[in-house]
N, C-alpha and C. Protein backbone atom coordinates (compact mmCIF):
# COMPACT_ATOMS: atom_id res chain seq x y z
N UNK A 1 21.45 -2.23 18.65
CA UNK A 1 20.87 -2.91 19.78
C UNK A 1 20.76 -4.38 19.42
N UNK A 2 21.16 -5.28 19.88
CA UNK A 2 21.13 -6.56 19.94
C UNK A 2 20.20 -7.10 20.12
N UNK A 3 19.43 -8.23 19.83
CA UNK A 3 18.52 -8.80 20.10
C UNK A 3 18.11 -9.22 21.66
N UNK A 4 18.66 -9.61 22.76
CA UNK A 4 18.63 -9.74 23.61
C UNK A 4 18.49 -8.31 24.58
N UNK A 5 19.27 -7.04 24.16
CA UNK A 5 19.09 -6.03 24.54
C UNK A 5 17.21 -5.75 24.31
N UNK A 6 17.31 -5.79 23.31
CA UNK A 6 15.98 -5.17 22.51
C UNK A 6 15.07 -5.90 23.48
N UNK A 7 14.79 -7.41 23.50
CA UNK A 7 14.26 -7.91 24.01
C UNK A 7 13.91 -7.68 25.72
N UNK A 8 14.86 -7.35 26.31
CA UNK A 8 15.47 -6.55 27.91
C UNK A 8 14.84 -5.85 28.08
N UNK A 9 14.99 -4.47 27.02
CA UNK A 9 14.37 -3.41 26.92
C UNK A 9 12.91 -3.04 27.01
N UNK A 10 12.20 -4.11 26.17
CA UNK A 10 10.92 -4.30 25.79
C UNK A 10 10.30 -5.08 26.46
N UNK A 11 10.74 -6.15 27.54
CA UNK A 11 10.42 -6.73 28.72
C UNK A 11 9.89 -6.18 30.06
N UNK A 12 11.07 -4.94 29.49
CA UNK A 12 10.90 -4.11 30.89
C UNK A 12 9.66 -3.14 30.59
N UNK A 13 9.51 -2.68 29.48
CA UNK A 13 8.31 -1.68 29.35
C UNK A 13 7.43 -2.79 29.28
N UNK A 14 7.48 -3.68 29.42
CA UNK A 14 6.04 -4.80 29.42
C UNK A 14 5.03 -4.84 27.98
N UNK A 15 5.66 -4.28 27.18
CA UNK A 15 5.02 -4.15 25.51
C UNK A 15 5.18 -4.62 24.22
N UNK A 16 7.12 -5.42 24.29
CA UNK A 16 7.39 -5.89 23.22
C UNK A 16 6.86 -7.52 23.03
N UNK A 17 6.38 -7.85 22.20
CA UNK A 17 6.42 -9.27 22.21
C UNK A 17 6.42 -9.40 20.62
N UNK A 18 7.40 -9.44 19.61
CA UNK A 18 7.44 -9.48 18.17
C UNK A 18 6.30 -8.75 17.50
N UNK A 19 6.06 -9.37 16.61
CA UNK A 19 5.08 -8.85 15.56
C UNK A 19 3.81 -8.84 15.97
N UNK A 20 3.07 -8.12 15.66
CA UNK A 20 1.72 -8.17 16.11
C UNK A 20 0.99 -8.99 15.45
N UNK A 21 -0.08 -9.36 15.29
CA UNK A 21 -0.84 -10.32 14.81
C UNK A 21 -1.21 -10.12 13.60
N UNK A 22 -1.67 -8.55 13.43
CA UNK A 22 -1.89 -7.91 11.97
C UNK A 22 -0.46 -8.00 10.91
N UNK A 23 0.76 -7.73 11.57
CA UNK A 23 1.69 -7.50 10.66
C UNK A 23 1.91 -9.02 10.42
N UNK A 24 1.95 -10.19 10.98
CA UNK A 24 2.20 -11.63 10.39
C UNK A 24 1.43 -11.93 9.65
N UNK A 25 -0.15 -11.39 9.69
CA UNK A 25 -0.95 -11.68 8.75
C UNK A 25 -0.78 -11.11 7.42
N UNK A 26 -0.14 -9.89 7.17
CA UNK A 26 0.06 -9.22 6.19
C UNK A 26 1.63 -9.64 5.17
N UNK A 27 2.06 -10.45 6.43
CA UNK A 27 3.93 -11.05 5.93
C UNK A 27 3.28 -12.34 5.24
N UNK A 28 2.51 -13.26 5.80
CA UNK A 28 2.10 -14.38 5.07
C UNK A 28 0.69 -14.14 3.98
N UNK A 29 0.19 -13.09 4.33
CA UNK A 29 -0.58 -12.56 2.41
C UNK A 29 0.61 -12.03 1.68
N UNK A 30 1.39 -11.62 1.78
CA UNK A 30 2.63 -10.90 1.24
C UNK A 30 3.41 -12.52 0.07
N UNK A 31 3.96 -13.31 1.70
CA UNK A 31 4.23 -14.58 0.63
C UNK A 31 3.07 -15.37 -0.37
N UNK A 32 1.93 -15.30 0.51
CA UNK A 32 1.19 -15.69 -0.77
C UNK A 32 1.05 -15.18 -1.97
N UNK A 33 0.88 -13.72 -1.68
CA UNK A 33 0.67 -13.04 -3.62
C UNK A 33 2.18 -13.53 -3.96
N UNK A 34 3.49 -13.56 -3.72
CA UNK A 34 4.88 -14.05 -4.62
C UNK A 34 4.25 -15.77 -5.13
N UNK A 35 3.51 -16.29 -4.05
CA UNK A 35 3.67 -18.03 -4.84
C UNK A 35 2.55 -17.80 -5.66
N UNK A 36 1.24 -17.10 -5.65
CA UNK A 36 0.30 -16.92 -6.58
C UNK A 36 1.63 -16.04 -7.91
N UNK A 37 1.82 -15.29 -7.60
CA UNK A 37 2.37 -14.55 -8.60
C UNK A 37 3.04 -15.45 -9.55
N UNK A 38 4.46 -16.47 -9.28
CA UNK A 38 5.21 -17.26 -9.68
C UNK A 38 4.47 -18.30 -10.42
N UNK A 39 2.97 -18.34 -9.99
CA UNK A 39 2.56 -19.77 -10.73
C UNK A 39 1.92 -19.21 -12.35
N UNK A 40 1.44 -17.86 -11.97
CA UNK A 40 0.98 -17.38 -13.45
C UNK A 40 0.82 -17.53 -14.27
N UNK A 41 0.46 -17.44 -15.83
CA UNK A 41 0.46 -17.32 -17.08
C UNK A 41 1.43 -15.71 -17.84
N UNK A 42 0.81 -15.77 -18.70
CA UNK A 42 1.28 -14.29 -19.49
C UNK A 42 1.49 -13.77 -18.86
N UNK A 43 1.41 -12.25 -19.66
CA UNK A 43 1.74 -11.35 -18.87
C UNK A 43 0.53 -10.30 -18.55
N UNK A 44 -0.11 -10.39 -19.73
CA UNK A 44 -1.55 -10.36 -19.55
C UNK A 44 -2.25 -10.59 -18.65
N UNK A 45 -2.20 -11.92 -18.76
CA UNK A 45 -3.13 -12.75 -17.96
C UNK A 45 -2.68 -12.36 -16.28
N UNK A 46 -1.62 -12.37 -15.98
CA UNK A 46 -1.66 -11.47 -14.79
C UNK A 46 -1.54 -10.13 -14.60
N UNK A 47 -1.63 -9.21 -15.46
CA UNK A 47 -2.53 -8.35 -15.27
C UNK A 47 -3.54 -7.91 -14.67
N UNK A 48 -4.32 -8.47 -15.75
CA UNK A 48 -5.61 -8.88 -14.93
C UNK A 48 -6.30 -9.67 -14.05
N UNK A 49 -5.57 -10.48 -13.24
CA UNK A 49 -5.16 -11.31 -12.55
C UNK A 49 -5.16 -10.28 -11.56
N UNK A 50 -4.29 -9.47 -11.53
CA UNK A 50 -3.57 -8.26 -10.41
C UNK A 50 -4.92 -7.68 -10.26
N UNK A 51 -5.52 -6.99 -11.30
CA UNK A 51 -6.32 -5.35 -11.20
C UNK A 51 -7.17 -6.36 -10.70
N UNK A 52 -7.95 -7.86 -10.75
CA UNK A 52 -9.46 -8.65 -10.36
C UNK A 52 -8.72 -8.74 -9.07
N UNK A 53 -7.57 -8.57 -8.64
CA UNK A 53 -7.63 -9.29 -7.27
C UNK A 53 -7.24 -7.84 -6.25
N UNK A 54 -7.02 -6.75 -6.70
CA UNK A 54 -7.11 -5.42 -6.15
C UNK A 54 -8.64 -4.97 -6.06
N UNK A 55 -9.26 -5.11 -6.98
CA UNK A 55 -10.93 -5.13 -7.00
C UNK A 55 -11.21 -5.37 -6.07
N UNK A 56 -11.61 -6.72 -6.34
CA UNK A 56 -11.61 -7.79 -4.79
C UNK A 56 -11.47 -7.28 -3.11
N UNK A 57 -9.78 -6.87 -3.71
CA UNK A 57 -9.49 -6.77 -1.93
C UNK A 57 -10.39 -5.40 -1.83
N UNK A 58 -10.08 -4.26 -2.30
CA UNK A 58 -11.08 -3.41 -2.20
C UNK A 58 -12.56 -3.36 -1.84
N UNK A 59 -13.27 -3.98 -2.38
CA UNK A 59 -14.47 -4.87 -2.22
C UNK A 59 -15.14 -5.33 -0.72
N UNK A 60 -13.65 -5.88 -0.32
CA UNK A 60 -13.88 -6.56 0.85
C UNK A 60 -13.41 -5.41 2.21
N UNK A 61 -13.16 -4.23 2.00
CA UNK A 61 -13.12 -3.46 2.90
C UNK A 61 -14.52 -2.27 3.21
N UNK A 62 -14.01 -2.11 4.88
CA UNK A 62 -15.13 -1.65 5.60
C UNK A 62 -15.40 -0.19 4.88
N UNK A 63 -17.01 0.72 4.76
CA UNK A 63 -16.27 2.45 5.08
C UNK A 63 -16.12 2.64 5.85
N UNK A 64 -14.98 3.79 6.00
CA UNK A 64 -14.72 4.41 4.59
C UNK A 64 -13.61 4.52 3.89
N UNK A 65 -13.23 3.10 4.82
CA UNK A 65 -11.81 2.63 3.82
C UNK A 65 -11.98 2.38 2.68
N UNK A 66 -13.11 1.73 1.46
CA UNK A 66 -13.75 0.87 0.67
C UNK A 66 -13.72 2.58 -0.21
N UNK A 67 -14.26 3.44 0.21
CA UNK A 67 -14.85 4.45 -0.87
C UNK A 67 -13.58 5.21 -0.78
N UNK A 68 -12.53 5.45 -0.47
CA UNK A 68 -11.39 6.32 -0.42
C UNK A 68 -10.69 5.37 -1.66
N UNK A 69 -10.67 4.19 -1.16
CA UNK A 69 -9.67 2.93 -1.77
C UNK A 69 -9.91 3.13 -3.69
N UNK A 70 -11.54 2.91 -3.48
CA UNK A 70 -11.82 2.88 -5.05
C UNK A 70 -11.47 4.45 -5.94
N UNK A 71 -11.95 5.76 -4.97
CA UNK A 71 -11.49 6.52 -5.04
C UNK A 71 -9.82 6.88 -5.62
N UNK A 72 -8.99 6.11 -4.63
CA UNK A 72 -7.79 6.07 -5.40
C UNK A 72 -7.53 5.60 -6.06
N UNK A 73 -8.11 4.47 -6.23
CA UNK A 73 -7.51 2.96 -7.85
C UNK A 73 -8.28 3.51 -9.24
N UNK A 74 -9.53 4.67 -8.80
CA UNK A 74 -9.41 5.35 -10.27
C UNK A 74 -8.80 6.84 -10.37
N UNK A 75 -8.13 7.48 -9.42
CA UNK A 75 -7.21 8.29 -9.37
C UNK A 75 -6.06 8.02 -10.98
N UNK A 76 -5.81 6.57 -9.52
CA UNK A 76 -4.61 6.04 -10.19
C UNK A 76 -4.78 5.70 -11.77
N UNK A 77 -5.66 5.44 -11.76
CA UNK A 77 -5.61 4.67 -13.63
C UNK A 77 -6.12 5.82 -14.39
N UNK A 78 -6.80 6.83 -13.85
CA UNK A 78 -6.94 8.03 -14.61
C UNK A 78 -5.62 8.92 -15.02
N UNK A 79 -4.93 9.01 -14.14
CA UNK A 79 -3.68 9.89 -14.01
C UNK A 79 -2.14 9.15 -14.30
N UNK A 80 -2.71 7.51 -13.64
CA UNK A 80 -0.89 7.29 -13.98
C UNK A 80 -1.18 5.81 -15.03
N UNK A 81 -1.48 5.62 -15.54
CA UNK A 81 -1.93 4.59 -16.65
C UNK A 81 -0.80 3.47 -16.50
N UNK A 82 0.42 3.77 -16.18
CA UNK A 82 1.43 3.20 -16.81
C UNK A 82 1.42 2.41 -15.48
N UNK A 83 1.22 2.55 -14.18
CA UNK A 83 1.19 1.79 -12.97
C UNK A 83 0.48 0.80 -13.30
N UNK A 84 0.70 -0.43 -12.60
CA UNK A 84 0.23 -1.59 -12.88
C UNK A 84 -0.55 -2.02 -11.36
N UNK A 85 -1.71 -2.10 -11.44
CA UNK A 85 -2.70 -2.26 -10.02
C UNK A 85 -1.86 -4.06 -9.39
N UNK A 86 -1.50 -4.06 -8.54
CA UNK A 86 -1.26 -5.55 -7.71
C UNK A 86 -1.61 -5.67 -6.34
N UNK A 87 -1.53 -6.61 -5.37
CA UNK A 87 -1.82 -6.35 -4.29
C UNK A 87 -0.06 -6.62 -3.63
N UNK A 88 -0.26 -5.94 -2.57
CA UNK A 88 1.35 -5.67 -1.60
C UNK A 88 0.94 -6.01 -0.49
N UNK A 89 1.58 -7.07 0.40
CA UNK A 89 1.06 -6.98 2.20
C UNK A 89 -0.34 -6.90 2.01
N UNK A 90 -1.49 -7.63 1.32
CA UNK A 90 -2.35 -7.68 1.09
C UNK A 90 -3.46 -6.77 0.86
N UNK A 91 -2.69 -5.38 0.45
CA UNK A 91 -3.85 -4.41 0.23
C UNK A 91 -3.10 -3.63 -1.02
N UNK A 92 -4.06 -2.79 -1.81
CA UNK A 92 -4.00 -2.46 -3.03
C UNK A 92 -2.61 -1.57 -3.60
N UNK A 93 -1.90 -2.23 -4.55
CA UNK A 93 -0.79 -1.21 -4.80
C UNK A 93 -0.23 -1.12 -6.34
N UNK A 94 0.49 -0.03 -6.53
CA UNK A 94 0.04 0.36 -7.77
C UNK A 94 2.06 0.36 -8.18
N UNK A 95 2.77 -0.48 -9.52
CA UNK A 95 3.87 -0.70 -9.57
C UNK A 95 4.01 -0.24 -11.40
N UNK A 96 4.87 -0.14 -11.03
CA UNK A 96 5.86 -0.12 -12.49
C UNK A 96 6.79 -0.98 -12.85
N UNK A 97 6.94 -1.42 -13.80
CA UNK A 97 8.15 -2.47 -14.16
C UNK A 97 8.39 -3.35 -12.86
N UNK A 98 7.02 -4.23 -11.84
CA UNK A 98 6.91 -5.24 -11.24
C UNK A 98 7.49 -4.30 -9.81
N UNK A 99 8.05 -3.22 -9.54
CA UNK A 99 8.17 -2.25 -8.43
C UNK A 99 6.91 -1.53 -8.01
N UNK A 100 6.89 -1.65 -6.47
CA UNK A 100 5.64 -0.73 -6.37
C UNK A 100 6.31 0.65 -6.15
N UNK A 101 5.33 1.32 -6.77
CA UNK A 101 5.48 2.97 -6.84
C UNK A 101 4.75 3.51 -5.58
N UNK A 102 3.37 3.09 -5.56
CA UNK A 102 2.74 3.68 -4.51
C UNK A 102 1.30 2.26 -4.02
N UNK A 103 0.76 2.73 -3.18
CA UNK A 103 0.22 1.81 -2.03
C UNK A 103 -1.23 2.24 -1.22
N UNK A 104 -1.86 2.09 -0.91
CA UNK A 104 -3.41 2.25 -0.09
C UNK A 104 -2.69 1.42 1.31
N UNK A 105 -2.91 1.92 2.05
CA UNK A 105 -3.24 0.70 3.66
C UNK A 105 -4.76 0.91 4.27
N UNK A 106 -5.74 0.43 4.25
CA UNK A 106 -7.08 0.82 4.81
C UNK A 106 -7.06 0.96 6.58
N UNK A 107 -7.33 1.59 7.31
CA UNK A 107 -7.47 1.68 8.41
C UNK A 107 -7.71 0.91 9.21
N UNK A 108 -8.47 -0.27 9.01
CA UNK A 108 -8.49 -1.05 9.67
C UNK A 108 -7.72 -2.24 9.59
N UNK A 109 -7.02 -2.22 8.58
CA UNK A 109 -5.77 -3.57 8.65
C UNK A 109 -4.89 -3.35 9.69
N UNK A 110 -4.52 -2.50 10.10
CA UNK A 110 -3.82 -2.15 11.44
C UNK A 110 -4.31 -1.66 12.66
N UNK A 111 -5.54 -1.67 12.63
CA UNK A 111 -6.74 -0.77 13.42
C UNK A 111 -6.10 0.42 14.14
N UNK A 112 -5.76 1.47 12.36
CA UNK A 112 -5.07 2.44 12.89
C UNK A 112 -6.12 3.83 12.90
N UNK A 113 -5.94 5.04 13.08
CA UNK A 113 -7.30 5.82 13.35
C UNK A 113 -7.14 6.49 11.56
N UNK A 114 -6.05 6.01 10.99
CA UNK A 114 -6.85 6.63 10.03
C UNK A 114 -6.21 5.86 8.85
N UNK A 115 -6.45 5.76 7.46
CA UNK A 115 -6.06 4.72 5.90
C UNK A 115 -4.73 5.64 5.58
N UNK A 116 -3.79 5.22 4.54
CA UNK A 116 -2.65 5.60 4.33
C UNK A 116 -2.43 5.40 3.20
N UNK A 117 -1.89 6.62 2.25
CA UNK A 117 -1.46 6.73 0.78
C UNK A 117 0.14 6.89 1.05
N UNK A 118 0.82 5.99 0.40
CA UNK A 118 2.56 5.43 0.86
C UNK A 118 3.06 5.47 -0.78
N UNK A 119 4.06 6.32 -0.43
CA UNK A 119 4.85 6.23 -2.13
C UNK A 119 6.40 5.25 -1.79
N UNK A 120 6.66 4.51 -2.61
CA UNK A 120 8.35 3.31 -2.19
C UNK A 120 9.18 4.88 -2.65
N UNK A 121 10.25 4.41 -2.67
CA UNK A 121 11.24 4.88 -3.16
C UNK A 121 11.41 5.35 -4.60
N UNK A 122 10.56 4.35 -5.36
CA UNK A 122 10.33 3.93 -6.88
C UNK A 122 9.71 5.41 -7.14
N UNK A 123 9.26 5.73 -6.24
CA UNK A 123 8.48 7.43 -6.85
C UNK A 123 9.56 8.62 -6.70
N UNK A 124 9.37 9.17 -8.07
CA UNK A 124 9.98 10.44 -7.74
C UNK A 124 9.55 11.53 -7.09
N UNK A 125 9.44 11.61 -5.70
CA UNK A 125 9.01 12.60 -5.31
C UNK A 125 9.67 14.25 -4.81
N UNK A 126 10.98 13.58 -5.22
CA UNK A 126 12.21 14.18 -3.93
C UNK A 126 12.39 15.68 -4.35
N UNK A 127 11.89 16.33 -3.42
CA UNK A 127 11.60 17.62 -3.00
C UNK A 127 12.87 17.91 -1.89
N UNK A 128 13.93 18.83 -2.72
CA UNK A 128 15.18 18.72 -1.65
C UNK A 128 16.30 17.65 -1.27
N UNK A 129 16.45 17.98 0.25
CA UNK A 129 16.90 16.88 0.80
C UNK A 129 15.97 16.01 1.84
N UNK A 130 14.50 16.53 2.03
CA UNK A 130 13.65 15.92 3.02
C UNK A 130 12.27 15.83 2.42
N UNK A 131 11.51 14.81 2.29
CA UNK A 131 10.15 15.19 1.65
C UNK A 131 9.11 14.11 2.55
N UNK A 132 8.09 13.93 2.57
CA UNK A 132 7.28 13.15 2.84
C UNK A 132 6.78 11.85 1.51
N UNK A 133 6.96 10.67 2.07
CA UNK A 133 6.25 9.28 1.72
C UNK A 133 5.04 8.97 2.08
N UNK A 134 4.42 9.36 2.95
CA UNK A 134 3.39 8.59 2.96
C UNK A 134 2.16 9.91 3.67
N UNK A 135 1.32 9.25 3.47
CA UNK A 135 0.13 10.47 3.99
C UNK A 135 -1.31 9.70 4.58
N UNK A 136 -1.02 10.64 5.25
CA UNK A 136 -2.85 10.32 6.84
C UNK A 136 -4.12 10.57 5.56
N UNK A 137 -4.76 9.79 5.81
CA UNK A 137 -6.41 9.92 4.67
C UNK A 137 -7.27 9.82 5.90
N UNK A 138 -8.18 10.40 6.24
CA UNK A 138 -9.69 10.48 6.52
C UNK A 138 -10.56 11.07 5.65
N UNK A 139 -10.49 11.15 4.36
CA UNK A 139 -11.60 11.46 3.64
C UNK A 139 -10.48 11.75 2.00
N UNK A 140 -11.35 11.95 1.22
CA UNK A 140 -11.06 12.78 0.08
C UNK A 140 -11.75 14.07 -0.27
N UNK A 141 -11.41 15.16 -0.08
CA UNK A 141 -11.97 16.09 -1.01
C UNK A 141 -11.54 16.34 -2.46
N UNK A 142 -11.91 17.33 -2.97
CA UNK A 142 -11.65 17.87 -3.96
C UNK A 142 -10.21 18.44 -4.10
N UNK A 143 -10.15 18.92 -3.10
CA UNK A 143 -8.11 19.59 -2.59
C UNK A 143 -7.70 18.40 -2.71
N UNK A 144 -7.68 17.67 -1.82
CA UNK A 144 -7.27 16.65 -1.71
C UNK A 144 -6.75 15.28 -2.78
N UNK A 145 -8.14 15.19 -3.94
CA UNK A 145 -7.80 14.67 -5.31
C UNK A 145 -6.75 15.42 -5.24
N UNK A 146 -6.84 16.85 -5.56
CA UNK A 146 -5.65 17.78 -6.51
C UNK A 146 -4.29 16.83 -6.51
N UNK A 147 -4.47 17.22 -4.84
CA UNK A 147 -2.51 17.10 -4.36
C UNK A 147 -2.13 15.47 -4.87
N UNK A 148 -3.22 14.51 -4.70
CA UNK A 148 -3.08 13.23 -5.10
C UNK A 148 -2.53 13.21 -6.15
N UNK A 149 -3.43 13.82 -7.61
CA UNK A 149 -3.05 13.54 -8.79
C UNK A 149 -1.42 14.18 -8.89
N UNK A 150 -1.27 15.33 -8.69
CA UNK A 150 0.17 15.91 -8.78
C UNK A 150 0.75 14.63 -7.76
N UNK A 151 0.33 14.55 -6.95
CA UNK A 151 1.71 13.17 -6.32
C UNK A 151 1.70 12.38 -7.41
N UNK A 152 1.16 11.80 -7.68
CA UNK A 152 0.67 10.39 -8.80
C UNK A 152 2.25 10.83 -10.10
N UNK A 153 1.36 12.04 -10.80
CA UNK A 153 2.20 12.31 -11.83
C UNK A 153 3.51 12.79 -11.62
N UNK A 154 4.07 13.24 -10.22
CA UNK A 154 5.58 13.47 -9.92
C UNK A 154 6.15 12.09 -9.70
N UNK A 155 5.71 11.13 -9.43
CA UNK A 155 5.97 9.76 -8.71
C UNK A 155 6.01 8.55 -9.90
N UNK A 156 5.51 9.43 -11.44
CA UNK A 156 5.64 8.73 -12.07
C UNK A 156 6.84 9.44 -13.08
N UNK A 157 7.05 10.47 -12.92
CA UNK A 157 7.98 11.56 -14.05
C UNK A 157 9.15 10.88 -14.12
C-alpha cells in the first residue's frame, strides 16, 4: 500500500493521522537514551548508569504498573543475571551483548488496559514454527512468576 493509498484509506475511516502522541514520545526518549548512551564512560560506568536509570523509570510509574515492573526487574536479575537492565522506548528492558532480549511496557504509556512482558527476537523462545512474544500482565501471581522465570531462562539458553 502506498503512502497516499494508506493515507485515502485512513481518511476515509476518519482515524488515521500518523503516530499518536504516545508513540513520538517514546521515538524521541528512544533517541535520547542512543545520545545519552554514546556520550558515556566505561563500561561499567554505564552499567550502572542503565540499572539507576531503569530504577528511576520504574519509580516514576503509576500502580500497578510500578509493583509488576519491580516485580519483573528482580525476576530478571534473579533468574537471568547475564541480561543487562537499560531503558528501550523509554521503559525498562533487559539486553545481552547491547541487544534487548526482553522488555516491560507499563499500561499506561499507551493507555492500554493492560502492561506488557515482550521478548525481541534475541530470545530463544521458538517453540515450533509459531510461538508467542509478548504477553498481557494484569497482575503477578505465583503461576505466573513460574511461567516468567522459565520464559527468562529459555530466552536466555
Amino acid at each position: 500500500m502506498t503512502k497516499n493509498t494508506a493515507e485515502k484509506t485512513a481518511t476515509a475511516a476518519g482515524s488515521y493521522d500518523g503516530f499518536t502522541d504516545e508513540e513520538r514520545a517514546a521515538m524521541k526518549q528512544r533517541a535520547q537514551e542512543l545520545k545519552t548512551s554514546a556520550r558515556r564512560g566505561s563500561r561499567a560506568d554505564k552499567a550502572a548508569q542503565d540499572e539507576a536509570a531503569v530504577i528511576a523509570k520504574i519509580a516514576e510509574m503509576a500502580e500497578p504498573d510500578r509493583r509488576t515492573a519491580e516485580r519483573l526487574h528482580a525476576l530478571v536479575k534473579e533468574n537471568a543475571p547475564e541480561l543487562a537492565p537499560k531503558l528501550w522506548y523509554g521503559m525498562p528492558a533487559y539486553a545481552r551483548n547491547g541487544k534487548v532480549v526482553c522488555f516491560f511496557q507499563c499500561a499506561a504509556k499507551f493507555n492500554a488496559r493492560y502492561a506488557t512482558l515482550g521478548f525481541s527476537d534475541q530470545a530463544q523462545l521458538d517453540e515450533g514454527t509459531m510461538w508467542p512474544t509478548s504477553y498481557a500482565l494484569t497482575g503477578l501471581t505465583a503461576q505466573d512468576e513460574a511461567r516468567i522465570v522459565d520464559l527468562l531462562k529459555s530466552a536466555v539458553s
